[in-house]
Protein backbone atom coordinates (compact mmCIF):
# COMPACT_ATOMS: atom_id res chain seq x y z
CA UNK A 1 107.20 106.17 120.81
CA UNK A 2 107.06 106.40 116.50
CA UNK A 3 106.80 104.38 114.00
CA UNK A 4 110.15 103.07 112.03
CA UNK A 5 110.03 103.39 108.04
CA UNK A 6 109.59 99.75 108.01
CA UNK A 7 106.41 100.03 110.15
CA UNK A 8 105.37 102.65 108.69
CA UNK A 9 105.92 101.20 104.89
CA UNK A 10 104.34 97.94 106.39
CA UNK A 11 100.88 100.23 107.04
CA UNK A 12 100.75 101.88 103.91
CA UNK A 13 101.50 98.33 102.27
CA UNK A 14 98.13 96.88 104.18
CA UNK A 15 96.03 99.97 103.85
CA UNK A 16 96.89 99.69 99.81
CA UNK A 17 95.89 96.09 100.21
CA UNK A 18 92.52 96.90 101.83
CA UNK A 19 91.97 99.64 99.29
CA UNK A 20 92.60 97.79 96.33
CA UNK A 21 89.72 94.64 98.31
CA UNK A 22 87.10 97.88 97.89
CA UNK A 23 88.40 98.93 94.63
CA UNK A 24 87.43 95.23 93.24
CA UNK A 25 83.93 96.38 94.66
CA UNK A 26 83.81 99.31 93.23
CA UNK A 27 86.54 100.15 90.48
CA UNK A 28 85.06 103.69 89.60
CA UNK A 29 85.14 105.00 92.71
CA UNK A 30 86.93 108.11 92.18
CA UNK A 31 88.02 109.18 96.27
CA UNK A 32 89.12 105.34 96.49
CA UNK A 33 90.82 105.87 93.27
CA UNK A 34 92.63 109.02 94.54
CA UNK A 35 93.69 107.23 97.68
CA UNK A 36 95.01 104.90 96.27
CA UNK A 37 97.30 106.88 94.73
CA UNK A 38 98.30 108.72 98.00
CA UNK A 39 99.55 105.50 99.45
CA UNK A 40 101.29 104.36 96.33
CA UNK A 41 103.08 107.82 96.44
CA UNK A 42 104.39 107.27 99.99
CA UNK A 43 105.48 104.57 99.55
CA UNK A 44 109.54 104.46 98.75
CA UNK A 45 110.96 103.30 95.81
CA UNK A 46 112.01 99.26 96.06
């Protein structure tokens, strides 16, 4: 059984959430950083 877009946008909505908690941590974290950017560039355009 997969994952719809909208589930699958959902998860990459919370992970980015969850990323940017850590980033607030540590903002020069530069493999946060990069992930980050990862999610944001899976994500579809709104």
């Amino acid at each position: 059984m997969g994952m719809t877009n909208k589930q699958f946008q959902g998860f990459i909505r919370l992970a980015l959430g969850w990323i940017e908690r850590a980033l607030e941590e540590s903002p020069e974290n530069k493999s946060l950083l990069a992930l980050k950017d990862i999610f944001q560039s899976m994500l579809e355009d709104d």
